[in-house]
Protein backbone atom coordinates (compact mmCIF):
# COMPACT_ATOMS: atom_id res chain seq x y z
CA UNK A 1 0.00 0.00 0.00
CA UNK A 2 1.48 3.78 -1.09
CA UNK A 3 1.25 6.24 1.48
CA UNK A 4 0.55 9.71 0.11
CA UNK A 5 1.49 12.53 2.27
CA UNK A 6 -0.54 15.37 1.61
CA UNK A 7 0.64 17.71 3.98
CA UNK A 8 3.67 19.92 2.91
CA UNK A 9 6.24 20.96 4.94
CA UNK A 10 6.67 25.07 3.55
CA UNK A 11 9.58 25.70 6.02
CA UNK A 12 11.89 23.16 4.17
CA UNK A 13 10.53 24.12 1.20
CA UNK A 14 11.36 28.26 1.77
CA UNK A 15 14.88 26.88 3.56
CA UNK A 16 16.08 25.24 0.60
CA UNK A 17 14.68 27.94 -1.77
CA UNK A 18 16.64 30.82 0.31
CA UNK A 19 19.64 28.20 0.61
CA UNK A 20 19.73 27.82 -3.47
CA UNK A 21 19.31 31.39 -4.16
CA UNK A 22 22.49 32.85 -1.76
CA UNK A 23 24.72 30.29 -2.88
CA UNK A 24 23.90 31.10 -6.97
CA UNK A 25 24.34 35.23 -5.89
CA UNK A 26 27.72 33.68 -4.39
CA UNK A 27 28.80 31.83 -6.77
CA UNK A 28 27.63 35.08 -9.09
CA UNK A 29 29.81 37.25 -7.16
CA UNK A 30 33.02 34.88 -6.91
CA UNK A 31 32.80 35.16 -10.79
CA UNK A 32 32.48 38.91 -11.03
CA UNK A 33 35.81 39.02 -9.08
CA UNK A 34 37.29 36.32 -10.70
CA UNK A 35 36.84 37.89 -13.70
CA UNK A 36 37.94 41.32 -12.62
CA UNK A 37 41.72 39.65 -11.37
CA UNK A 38 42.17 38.07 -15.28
CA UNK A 39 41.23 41.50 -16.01
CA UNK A 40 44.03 43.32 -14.65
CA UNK A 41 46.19 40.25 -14.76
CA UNK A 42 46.11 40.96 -18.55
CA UNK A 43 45.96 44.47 -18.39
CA UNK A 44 49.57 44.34 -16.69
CA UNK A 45 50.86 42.18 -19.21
CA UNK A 46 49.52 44.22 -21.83
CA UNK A 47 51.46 47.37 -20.29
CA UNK A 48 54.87 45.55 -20.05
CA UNK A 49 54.72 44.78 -23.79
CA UNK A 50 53.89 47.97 -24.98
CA UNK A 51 56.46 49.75 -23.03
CA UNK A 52 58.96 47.02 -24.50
CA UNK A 53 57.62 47.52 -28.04
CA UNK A 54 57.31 51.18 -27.59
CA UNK A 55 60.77 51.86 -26.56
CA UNK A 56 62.59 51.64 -30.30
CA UNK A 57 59.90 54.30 -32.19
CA UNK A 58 60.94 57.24 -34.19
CA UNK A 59 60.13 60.63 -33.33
CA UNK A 60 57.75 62.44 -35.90
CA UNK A 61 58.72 65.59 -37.22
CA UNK A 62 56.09 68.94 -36.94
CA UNK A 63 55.65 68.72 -40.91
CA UNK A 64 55.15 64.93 -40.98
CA UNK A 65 52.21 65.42 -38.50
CA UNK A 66 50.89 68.88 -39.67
CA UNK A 67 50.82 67.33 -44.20
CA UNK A 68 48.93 64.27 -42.72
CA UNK A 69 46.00 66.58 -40.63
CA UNK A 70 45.90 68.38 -43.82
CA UNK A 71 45.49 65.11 -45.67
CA UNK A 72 42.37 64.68 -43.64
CA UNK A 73 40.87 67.97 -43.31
CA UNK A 74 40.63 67.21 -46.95
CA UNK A 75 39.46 64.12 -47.27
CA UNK A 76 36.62 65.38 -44.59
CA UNK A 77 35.66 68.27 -46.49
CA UNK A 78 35.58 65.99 -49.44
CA UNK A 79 33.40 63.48 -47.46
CA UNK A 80 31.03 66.30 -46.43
CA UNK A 81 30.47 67.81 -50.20
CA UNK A 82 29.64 64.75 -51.80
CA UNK A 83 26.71 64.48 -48.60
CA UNK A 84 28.60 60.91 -47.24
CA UNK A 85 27.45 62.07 -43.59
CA UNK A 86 24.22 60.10 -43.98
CA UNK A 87 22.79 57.13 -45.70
CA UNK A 88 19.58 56.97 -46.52
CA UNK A 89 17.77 53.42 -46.31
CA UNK A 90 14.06 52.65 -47.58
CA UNK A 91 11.75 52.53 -45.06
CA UNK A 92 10.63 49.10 -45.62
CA UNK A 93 12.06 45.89 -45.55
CA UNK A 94 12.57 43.28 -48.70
CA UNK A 95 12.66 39.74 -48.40
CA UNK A 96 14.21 37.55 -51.28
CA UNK A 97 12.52 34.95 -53.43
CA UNK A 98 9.83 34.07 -50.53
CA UNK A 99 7.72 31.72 -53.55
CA UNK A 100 10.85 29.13 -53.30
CA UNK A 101 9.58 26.54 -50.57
CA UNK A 102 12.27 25.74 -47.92
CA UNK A 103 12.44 23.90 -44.28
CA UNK A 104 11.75 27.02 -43.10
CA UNK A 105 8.66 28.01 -44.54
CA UNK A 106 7.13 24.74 -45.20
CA UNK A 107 6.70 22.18 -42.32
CA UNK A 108 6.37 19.29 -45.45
CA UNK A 109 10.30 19.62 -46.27
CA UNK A 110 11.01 18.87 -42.48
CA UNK A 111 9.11 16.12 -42.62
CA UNK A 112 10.46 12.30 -42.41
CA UNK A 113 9.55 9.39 -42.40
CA UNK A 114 8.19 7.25 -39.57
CA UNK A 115 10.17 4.94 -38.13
CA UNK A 116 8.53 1.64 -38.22
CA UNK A 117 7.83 0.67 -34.37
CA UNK A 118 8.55 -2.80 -32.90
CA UNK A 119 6.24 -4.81 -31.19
């Protein structure tokens, strides 16, 4: 004979639940720092090699730096004349060849065949 118990016992029920929930925010917040250690783990690393790599670079004459800002003054004005600040897009949308019948649009293509059942 199966016993059913049909009282429930709420305070286990709310202990566990409260249980669950702090160990997930936790385990949420171990992560958070976890990930915030790789994060300036890396960012040291980072810093050593660009102060290596850095180290050997040429210094750029005034001219060098004031022909190039000139170069794209230029090329900004140019931008701006030819109206390249905005593109304009239809305000509707187009979908391709929607009379060709695919998996997608047809539930018959992802069809298959029964398997045959054993007895």
């Amino acid at each position: 004979m199966i016993l059913l118990q049909t009282a429930t016992d709420w305070s286990a029920i709310w202990s566990i639940t409260l249980v669950s929930f702090g160990l997930v925010l936790l385990i949420l917040l171990l992560l958070v720092y976890v990930m915030k250690i790789f994060g300036l783990f890396f960012q040291t690393k980072k810093a050593e090699n660009k102060t290596q790599e850095a180290a050997p670079a040429k210094a750029v004459d005034a001219t060098e730096a004031d022909e190039t800002e000139v170069i794209a003054a230029i090329g900004v004005a140019i931008a701006l004349a030819q109206g390249a600040l905005h593109i304009e897009e239809p305000g509707f949308l187009t979908f391709g060849n929607t009379d060709r019948q695919t998996a997608w649009n047809n539930k018959a293509f992802a069809m298959r065949q029964m398997p045959e059942r054993i007895k």
